[in-house]
N, C-alpha and C. Protein backbone atom coordinates (compact mmCIF):
# COMPACT_ATOMS: atom_id res chain seq x y z
N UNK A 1 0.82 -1.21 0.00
CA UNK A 1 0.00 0.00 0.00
C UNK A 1 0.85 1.26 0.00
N UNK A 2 1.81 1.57 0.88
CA UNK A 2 2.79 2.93 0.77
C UNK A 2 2.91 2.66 -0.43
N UNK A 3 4.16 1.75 -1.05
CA UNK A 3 4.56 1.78 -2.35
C UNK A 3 4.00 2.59 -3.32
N UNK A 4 2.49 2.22 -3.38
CA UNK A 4 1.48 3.23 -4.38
C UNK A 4 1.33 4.54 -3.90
N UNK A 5 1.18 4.55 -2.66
CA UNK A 5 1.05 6.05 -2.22
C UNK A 5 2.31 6.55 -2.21
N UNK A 6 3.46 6.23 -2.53
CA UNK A 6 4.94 7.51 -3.01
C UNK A 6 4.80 7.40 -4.13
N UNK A 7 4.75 6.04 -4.80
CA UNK A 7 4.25 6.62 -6.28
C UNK A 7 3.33 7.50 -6.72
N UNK A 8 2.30 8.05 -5.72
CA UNK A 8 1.19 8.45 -6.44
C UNK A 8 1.88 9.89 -5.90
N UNK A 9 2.93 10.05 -4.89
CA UNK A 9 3.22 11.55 -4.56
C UNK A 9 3.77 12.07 -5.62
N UNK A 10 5.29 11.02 -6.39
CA UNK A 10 6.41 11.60 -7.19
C UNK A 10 5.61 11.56 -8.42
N UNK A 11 4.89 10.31 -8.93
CA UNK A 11 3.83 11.10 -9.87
C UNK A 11 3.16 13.09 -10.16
N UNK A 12 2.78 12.77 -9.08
CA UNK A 12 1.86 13.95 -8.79
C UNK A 12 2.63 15.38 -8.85
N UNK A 13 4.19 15.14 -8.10
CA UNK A 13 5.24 15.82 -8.63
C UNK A 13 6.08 16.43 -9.80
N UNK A 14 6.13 15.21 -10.69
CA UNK A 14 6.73 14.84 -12.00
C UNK A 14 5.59 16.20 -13.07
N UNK A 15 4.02 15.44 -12.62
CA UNK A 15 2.81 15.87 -13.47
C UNK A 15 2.78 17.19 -13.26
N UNK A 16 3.23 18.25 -12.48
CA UNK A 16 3.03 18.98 -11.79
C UNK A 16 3.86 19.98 -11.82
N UNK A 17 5.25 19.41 -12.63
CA UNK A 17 6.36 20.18 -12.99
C UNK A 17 6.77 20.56 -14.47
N UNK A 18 5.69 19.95 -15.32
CA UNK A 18 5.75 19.59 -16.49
C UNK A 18 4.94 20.83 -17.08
N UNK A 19 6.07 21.59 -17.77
CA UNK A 19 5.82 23.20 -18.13
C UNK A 19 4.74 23.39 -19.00
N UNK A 20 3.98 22.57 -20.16
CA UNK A 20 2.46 22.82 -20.54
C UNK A 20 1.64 22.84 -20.02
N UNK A 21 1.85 22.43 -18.82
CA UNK A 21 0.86 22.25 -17.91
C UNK A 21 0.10 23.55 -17.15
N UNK A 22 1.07 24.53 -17.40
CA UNK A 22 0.73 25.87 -16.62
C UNK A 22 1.28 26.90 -17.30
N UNK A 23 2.35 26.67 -17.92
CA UNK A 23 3.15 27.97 -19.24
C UNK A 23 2.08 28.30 -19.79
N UNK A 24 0.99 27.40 -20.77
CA UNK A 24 0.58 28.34 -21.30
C UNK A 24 -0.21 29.59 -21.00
N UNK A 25 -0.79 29.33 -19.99
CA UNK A 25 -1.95 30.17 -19.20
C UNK A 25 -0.80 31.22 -18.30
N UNK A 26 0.15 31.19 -18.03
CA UNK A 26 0.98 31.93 -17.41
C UNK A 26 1.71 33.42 -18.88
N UNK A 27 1.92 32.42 -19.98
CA UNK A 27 2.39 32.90 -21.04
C UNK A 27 1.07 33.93 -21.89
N UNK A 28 -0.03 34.05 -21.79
CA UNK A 28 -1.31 34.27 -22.26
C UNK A 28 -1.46 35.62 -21.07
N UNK A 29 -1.38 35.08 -19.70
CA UNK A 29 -1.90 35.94 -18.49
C UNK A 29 -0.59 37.45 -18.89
N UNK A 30 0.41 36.85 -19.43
CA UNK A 30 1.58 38.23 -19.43
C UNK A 30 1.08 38.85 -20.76
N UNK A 31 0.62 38.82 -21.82
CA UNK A 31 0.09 39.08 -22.91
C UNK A 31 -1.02 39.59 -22.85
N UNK A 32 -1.90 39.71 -22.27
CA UNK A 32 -3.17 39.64 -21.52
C UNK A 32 -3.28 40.95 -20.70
N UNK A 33 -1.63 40.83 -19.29
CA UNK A 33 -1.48 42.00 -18.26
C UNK A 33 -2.72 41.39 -17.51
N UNK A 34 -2.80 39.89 -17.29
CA UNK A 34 -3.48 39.90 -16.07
C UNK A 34 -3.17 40.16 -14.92
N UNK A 35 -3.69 40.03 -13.52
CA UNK A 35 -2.95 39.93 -12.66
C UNK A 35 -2.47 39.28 -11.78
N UNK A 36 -1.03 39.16 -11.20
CA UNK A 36 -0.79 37.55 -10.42
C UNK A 36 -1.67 37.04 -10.15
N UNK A 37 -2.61 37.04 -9.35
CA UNK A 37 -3.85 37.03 -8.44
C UNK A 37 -4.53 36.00 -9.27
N UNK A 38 -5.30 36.86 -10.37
CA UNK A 38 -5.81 36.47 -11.33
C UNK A 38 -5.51 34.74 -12.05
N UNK A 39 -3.98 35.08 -12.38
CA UNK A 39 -3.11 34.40 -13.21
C UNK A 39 -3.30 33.05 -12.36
N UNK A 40 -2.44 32.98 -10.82
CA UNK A 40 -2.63 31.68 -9.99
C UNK A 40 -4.10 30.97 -9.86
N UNK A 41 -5.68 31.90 -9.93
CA UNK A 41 -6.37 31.16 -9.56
C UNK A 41 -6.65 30.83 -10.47
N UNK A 42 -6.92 31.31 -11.93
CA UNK A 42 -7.15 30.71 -12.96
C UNK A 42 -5.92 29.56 -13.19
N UNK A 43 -5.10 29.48 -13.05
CA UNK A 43 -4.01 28.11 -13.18
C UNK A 43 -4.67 27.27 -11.87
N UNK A 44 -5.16 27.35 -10.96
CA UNK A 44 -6.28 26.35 -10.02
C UNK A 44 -6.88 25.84 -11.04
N UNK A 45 -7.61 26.39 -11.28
CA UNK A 45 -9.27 26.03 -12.20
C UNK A 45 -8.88 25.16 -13.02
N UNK A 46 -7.97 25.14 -13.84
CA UNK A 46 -7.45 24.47 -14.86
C UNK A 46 -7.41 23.08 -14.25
N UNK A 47 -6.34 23.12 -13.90
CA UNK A 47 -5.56 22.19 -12.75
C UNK A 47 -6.81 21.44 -11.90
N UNK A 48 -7.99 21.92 -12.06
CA UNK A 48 -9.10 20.92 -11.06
C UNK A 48 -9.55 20.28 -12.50
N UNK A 49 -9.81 21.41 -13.36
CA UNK A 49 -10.46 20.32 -14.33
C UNK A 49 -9.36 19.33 -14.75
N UNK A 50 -8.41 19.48 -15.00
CA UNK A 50 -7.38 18.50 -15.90
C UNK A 50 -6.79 17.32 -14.80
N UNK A 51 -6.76 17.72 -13.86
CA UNK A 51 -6.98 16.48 -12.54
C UNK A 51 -8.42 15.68 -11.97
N UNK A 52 -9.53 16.41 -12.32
CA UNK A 52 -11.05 15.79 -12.30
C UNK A 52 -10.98 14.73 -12.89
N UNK A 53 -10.92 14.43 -14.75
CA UNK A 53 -10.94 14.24 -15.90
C UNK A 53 -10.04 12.95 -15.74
N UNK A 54 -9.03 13.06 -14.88
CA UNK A 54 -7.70 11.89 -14.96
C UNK A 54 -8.53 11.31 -13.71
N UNK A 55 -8.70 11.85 -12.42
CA UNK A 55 -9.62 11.01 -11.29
C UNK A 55 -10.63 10.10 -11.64
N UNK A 56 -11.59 10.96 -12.40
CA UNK A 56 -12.63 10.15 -13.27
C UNK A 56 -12.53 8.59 -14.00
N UNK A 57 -11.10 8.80 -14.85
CA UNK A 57 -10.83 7.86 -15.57
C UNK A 57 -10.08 6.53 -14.47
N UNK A 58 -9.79 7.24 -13.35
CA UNK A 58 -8.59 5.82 -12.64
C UNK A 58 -9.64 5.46 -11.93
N UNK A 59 -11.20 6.09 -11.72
CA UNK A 59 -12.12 5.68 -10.51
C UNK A 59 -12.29 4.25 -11.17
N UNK A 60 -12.97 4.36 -13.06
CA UNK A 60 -13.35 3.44 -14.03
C UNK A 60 -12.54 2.07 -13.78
N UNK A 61 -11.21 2.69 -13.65
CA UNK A 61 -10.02 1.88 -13.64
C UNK A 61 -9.53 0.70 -12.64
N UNK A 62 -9.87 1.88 -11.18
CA UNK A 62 -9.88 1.17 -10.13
C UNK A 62 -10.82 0.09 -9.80
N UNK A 63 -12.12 0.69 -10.32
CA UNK A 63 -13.35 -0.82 -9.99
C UNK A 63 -12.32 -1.81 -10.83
N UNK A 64 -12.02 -1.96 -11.99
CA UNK A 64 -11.24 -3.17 -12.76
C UNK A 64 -10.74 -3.99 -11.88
N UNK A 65 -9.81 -3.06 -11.30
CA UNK A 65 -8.85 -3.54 -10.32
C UNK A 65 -9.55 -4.07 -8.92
N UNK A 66 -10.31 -3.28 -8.49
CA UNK A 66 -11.20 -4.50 -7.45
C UNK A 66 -11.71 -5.17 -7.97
N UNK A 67 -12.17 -5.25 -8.96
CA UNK A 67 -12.91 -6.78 -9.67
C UNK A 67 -12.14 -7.88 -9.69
N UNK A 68 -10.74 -7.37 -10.32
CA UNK A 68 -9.99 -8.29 -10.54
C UNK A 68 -9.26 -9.16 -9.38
N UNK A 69 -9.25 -8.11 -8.50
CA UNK A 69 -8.44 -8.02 -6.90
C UNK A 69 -9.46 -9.63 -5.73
N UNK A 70 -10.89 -9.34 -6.61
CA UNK A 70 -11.91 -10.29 -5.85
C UNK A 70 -11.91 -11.88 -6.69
N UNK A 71 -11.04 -11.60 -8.00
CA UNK A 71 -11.50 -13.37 -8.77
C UNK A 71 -10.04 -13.68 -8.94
N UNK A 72 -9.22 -12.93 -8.85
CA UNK A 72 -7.36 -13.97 -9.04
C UNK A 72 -6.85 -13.72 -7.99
N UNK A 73 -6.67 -14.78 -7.63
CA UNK A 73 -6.52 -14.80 -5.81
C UNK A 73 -4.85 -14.29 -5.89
N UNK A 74 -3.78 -14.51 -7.69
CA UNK A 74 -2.77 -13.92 -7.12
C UNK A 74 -2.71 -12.45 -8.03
N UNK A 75 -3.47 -11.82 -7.61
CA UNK A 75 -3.90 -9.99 -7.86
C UNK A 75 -2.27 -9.70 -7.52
N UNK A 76 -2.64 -9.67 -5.88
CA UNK A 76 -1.59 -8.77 -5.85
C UNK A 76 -0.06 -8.92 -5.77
N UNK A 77 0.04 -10.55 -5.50
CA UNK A 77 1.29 -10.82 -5.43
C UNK A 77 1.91 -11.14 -6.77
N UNK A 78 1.19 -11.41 -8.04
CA UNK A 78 1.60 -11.06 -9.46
C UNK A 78 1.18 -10.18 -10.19
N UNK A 79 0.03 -10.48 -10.51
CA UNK A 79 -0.74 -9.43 -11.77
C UNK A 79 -0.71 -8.35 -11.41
N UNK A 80 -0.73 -7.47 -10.31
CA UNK A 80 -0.61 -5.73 -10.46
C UNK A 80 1.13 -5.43 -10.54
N UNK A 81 1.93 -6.44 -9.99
CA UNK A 81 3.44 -6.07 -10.10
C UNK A 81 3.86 -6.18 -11.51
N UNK A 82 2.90 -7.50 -12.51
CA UNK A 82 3.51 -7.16 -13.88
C UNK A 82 2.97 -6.16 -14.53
N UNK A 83 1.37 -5.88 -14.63
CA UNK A 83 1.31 -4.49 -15.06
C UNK A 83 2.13 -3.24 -14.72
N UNK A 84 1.91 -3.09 -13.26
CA UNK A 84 3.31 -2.16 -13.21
C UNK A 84 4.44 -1.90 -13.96
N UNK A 85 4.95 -3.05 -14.11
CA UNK A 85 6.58 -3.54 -14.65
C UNK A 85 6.37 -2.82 -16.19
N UNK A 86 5.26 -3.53 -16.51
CA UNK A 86 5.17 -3.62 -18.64
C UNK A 86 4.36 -2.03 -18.73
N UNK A 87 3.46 -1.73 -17.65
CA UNK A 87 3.32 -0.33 -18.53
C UNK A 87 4.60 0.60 -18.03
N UNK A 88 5.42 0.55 -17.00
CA UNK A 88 6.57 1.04 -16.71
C UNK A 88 7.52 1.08 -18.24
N UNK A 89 7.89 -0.37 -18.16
CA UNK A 89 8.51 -0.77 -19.72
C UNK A 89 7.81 0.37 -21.23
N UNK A 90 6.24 0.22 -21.24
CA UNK A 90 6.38 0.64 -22.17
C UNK A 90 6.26 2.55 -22.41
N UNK A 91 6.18 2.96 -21.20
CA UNK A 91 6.59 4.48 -21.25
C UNK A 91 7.67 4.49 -20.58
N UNK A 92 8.85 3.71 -20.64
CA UNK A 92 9.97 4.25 -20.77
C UNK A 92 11.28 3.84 -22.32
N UNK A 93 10.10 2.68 -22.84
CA UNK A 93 10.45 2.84 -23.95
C UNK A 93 10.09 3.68 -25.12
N UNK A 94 8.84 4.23 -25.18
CA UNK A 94 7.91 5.27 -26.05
C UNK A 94 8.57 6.58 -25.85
N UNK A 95 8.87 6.95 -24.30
CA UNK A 95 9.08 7.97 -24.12
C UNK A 95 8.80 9.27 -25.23
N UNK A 96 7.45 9.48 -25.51
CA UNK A 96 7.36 10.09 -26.30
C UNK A 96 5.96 11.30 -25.19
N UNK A 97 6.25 12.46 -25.51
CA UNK A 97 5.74 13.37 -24.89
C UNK A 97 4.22 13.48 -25.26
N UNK A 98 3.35 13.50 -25.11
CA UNK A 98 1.70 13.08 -26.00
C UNK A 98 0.91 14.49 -25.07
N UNK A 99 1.28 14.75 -24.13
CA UNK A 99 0.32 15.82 -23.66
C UNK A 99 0.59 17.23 -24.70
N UNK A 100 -1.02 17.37 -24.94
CA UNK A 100 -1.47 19.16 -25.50
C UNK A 100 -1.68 20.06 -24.18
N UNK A 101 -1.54 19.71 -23.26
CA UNK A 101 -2.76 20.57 -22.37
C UNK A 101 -2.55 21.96 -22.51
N UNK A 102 -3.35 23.24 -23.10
CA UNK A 102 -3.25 24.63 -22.82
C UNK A 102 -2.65 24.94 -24.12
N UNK A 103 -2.38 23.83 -25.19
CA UNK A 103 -1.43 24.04 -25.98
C UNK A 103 -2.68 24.38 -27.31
N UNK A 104 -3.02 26.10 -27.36
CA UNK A 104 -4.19 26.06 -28.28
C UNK A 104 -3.95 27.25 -28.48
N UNK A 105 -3.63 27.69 -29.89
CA UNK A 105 -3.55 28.66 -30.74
C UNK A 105 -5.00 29.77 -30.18
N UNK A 106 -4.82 30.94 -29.21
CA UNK A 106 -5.36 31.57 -28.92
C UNK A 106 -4.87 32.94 -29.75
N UNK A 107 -6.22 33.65 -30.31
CA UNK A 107 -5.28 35.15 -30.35
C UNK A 107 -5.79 36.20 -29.34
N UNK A 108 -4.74 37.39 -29.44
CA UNK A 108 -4.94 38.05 -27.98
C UNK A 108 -5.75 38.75 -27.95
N UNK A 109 -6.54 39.08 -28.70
CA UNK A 109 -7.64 39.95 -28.81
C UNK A 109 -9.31 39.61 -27.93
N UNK A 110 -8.84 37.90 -27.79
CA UNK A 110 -10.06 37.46 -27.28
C UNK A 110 -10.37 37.69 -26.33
N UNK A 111 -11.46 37.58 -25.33
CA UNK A 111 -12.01 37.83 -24.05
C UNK A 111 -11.18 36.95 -22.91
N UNK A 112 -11.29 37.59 -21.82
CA UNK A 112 -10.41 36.23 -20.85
C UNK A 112 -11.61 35.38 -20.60
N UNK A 113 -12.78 35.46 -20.87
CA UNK A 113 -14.00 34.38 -20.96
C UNK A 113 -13.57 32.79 -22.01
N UNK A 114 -12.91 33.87 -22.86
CA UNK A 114 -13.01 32.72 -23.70
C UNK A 114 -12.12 32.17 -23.82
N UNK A 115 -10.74 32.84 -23.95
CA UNK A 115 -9.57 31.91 -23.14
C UNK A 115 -9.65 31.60 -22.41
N UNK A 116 -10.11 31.28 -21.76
CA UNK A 116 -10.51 30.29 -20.07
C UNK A 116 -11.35 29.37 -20.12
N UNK A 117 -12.11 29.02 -21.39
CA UNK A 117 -13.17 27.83 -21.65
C UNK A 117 -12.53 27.28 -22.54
N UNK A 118 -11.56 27.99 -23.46
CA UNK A 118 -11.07 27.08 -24.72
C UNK A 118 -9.99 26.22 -23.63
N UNK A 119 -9.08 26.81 -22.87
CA UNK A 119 -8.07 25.96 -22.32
C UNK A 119 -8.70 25.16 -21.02
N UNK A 120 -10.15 25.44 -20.11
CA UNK A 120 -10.35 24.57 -19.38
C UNK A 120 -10.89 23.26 -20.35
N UNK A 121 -11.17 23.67 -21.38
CA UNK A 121 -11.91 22.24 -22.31
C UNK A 121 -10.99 21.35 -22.93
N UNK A 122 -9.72 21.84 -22.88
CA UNK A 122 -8.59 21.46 -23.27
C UNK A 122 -7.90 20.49 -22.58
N UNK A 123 -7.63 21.00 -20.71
CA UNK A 123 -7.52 20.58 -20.22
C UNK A 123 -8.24 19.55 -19.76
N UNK A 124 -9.28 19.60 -19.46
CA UNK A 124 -10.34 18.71 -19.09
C UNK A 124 -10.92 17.47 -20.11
N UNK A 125 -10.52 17.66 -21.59
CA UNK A 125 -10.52 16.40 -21.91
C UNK A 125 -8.50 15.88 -23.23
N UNK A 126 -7.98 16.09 -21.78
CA UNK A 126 -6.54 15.60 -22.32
C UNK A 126 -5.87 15.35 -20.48
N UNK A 127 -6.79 14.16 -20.20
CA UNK A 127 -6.37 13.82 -19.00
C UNK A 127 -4.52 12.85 -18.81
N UNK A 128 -4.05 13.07 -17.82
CA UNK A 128 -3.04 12.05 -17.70
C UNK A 128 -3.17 11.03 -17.66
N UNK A 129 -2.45 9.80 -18.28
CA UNK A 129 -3.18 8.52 -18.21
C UNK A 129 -1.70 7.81 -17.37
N UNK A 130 -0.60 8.53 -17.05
CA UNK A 130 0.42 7.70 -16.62
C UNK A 130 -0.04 6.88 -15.04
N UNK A 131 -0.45 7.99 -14.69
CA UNK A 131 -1.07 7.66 -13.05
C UNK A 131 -2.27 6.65 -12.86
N UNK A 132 -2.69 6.38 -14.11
CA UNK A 132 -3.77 5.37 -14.29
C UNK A 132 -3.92 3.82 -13.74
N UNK A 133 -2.60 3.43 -14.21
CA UNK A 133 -1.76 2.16 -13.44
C UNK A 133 -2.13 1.69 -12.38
N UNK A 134 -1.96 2.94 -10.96
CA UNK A 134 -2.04 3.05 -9.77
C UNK A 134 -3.02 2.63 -9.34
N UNK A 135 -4.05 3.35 -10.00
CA UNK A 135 -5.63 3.00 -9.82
C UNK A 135 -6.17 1.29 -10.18
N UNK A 136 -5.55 1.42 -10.76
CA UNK A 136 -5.84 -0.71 -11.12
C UNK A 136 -5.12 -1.47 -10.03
N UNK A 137 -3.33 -1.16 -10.07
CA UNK A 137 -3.16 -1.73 -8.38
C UNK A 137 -3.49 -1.75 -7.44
N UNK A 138 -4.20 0.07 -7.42
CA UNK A 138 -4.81 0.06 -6.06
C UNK A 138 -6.17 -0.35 -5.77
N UNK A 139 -6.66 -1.23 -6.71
CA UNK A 139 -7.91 -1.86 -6.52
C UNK A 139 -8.35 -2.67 -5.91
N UNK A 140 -6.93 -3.25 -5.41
CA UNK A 140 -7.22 -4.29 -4.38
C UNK A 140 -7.18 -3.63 -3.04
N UNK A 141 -7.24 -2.69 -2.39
CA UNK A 141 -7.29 -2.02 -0.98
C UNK A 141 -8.65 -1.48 -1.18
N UNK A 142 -9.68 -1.33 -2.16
CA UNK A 142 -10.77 -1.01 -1.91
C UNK A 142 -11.00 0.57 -2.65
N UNK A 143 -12.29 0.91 -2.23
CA UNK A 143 -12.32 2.31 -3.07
C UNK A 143 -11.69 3.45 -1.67
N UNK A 144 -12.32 3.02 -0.64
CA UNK A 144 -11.33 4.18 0.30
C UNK A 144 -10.31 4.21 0.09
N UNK A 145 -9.12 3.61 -0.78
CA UNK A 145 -7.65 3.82 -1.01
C UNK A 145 -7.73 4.73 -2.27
N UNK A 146 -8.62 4.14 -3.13
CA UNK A 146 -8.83 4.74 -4.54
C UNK A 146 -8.79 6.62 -3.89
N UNK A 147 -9.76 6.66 -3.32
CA UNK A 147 -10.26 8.25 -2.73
C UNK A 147 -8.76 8.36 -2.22
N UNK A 148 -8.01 8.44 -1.37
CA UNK A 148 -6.81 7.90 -0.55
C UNK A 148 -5.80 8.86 -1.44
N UNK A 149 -5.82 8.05 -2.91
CA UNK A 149 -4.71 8.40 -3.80
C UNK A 149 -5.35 9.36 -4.91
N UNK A 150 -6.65 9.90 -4.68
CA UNK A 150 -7.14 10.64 -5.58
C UNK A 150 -6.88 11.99 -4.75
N UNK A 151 -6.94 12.13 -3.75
CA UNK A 151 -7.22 13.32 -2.37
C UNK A 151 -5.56 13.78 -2.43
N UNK A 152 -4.64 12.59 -2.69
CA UNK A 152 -2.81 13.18 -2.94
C UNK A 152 -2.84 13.46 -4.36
N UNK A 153 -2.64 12.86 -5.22
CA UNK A 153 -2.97 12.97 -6.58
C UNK A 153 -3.43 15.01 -6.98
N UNK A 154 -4.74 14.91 -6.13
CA UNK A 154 -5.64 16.50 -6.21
C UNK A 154 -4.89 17.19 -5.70
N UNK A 155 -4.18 17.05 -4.39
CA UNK A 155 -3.64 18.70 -3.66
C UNK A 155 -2.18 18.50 -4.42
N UNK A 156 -1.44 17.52 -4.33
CA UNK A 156 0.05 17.79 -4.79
C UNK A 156 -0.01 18.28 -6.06
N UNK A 157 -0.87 17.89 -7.34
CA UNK A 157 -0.73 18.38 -8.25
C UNK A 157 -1.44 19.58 -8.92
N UNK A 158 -2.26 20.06 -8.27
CA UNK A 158 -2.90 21.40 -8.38
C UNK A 158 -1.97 22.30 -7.65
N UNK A 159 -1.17 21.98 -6.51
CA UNK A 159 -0.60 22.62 -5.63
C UNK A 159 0.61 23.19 -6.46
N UNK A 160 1.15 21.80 -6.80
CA UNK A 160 2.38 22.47 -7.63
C UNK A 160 2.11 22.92 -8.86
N UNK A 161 0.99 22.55 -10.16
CA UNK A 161 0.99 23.42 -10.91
C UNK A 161 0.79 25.20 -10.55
N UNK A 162 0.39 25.36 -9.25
CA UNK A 162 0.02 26.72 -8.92
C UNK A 162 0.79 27.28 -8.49
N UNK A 163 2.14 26.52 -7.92
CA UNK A 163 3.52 27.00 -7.62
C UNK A 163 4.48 27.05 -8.50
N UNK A 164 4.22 26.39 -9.39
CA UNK A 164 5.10 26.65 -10.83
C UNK A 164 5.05 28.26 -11.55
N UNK A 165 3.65 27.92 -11.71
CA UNK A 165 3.16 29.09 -11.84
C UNK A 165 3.78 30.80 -11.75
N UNK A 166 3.33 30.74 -10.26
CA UNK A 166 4.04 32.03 -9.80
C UNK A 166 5.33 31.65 -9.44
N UNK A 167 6.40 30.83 -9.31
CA UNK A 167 7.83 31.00 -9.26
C UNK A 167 8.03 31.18 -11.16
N UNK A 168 7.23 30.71 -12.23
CA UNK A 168 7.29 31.72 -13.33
C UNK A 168 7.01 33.23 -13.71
N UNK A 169 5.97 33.60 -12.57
CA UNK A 169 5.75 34.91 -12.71
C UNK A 169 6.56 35.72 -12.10
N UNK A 170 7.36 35.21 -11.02
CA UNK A 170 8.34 35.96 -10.39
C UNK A 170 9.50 35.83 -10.95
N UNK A 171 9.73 35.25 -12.26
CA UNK A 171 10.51 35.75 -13.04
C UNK A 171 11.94 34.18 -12.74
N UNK A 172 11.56 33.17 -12.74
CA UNK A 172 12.40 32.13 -12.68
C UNK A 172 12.12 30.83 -13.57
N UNK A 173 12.51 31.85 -14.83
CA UNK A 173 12.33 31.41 -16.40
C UNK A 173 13.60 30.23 -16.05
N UNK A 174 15.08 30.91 -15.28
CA UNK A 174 16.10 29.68 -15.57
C UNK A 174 15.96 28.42 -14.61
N UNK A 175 14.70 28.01 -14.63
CA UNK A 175 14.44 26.52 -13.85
C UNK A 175 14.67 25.70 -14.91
N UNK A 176 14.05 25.86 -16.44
CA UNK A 176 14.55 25.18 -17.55
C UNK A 176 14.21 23.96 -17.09
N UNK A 177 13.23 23.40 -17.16
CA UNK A 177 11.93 21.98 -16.88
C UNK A 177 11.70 21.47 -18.26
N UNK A 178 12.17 22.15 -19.28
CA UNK A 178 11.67 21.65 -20.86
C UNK A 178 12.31 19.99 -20.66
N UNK A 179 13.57 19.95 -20.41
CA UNK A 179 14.20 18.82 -20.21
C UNK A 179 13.36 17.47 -19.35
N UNK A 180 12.58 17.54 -18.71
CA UNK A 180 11.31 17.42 -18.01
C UNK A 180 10.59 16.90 -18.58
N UNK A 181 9.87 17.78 -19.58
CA UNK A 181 8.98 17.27 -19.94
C UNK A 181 9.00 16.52 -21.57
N UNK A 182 10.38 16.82 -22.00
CA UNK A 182 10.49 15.41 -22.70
C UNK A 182 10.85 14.29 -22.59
N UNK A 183 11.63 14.32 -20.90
CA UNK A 183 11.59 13.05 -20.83
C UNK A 183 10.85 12.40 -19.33
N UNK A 184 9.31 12.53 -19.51
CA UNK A 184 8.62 12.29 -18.50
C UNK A 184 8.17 11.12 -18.49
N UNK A 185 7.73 10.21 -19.90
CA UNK A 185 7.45 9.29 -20.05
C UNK A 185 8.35 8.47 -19.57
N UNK A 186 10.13 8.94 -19.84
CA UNK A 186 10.89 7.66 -19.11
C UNK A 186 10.83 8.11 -18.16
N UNK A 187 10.72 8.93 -16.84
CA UNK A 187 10.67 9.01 -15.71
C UNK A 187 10.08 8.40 -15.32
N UNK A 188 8.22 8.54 -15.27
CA UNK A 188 7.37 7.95 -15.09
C UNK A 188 7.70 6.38 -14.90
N UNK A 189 7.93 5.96 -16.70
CA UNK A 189 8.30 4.61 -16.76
C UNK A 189 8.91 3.88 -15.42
N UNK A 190 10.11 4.84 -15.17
CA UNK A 190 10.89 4.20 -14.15
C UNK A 190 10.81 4.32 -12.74
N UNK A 191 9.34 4.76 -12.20
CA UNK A 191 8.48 4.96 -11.24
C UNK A 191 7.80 3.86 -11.15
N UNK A 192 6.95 3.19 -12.52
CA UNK A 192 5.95 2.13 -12.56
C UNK A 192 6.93 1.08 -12.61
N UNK A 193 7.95 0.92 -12.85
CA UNK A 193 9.11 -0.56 -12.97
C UNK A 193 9.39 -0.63 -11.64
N UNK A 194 9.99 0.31 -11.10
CA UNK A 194 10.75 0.56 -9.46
C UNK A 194 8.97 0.03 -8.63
N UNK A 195 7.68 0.69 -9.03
CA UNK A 195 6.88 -0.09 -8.05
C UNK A 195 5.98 -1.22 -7.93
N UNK A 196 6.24 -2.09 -9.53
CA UNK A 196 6.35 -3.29 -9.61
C UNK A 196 7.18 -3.93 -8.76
N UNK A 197 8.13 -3.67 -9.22
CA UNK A 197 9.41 -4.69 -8.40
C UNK A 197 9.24 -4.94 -6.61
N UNK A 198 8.94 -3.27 -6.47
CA UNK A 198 8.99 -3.15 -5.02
C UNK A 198 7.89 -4.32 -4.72
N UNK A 199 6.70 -4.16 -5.24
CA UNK A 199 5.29 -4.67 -5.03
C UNK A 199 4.99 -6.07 -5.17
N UNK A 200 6.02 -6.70 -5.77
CA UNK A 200 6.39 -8.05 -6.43
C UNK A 200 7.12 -8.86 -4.80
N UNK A 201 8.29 -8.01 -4.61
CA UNK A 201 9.20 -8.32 -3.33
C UNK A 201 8.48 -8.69 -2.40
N UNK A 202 7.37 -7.26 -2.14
CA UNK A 202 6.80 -7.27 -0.69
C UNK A 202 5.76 -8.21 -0.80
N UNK A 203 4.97 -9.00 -1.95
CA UNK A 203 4.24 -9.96 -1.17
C UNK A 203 4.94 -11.31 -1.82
N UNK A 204 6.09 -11.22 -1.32
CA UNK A 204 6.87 -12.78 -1.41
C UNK A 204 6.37 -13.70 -1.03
């Protein structure tokens, strides 16, 4: 059970540091002359829908995983450690960057109404699917774990997209995260391998 819950922190971390995720609405808000204020809560809003949208999908996910957790008696001491392992394996072999989020040809003339529905709609249906995993392993602890890792999942990664944020508005362009976010898929990857293995060990 921890195992998933640090994965679901450095996840939530990784997701959270990953500069489309909040550049663009930060990059728009300076073009714009919104104001900080402004700028951080609208990077919230985002950040609930584009974390809703991914919750939604691991809830789907997680029943699987209690289903599955209730008819193969070895759930957890094999089958969630090899999924782990192989979707680990295969986003750290793909490693290919697939998120749009915010990433939408706005021009500046428009209303902040409407930049703010084109990129919450954006966000909200271009959910993360790396963290998805979790939700199938964690199907065997029940849905109070599911909630568990949705409740870390929600504050760490709204938290830090909203701290990204303004340490961009305060002018700490040289964090240089691009590096980040092309190679998140192998990060990730090597999050879901490391908590296979772990998960494999611990029910020896």
């Amino acid at each position: 059970m921890w195992n998933l819950i640090i994965g679901t922190t450095l996840l939530s971390f990784v997701h959270a540091a990953i500069p489309n995720h909040w550049l663009p609405l930060v990059t728009i808000s300076r073009a714009e002359k919104w104001q900080p204020r402004e700028t951080l809560f609208y990077t919230f809003i985002l950040a609930l829908a584009h974390i809703a949208s991914t919750i939604i999908i691991g809830f789907f996910i997680g029943w699987v995983g209690i289903s599955l957790a209730s008819r193969i008696e070895m759930f957890s001491s094999v089958f969630a450690p090899v999924i782990l392992i192989l979707m680990g394996l295969i986003f750290f072999t793909l490693n290919v960057h697939q998120h749009n989020h915010g990433e939408v040809n706005i021009e500046s003339k428009k209303s902040k109404r409407a930049i703010l529905v084109v990129l919450l709609l954006s966000m909200f249906f271009s959910p993360c699917l790396e963290i998805e995993t979790i939700y199938l392993a964690g199907g065997e602890y029940g849905f109070s774990f599911l909630i568990l890792i949705s409740v870390i999942y929600l504050i760490l990664s709204s938290m830090g997209m909203v701290s990204m944020s303004w340490l961009c508005l305060k002018g700490f362009q040289k964090l240089n995260l691009y590096w980040l976010e092309h190679n998140e898929k192998r990060i990730t990857g090597i999050v879901l391998i490391a908590l296979g293995i772990i998960s494999y060990l611990i029910n020896l």
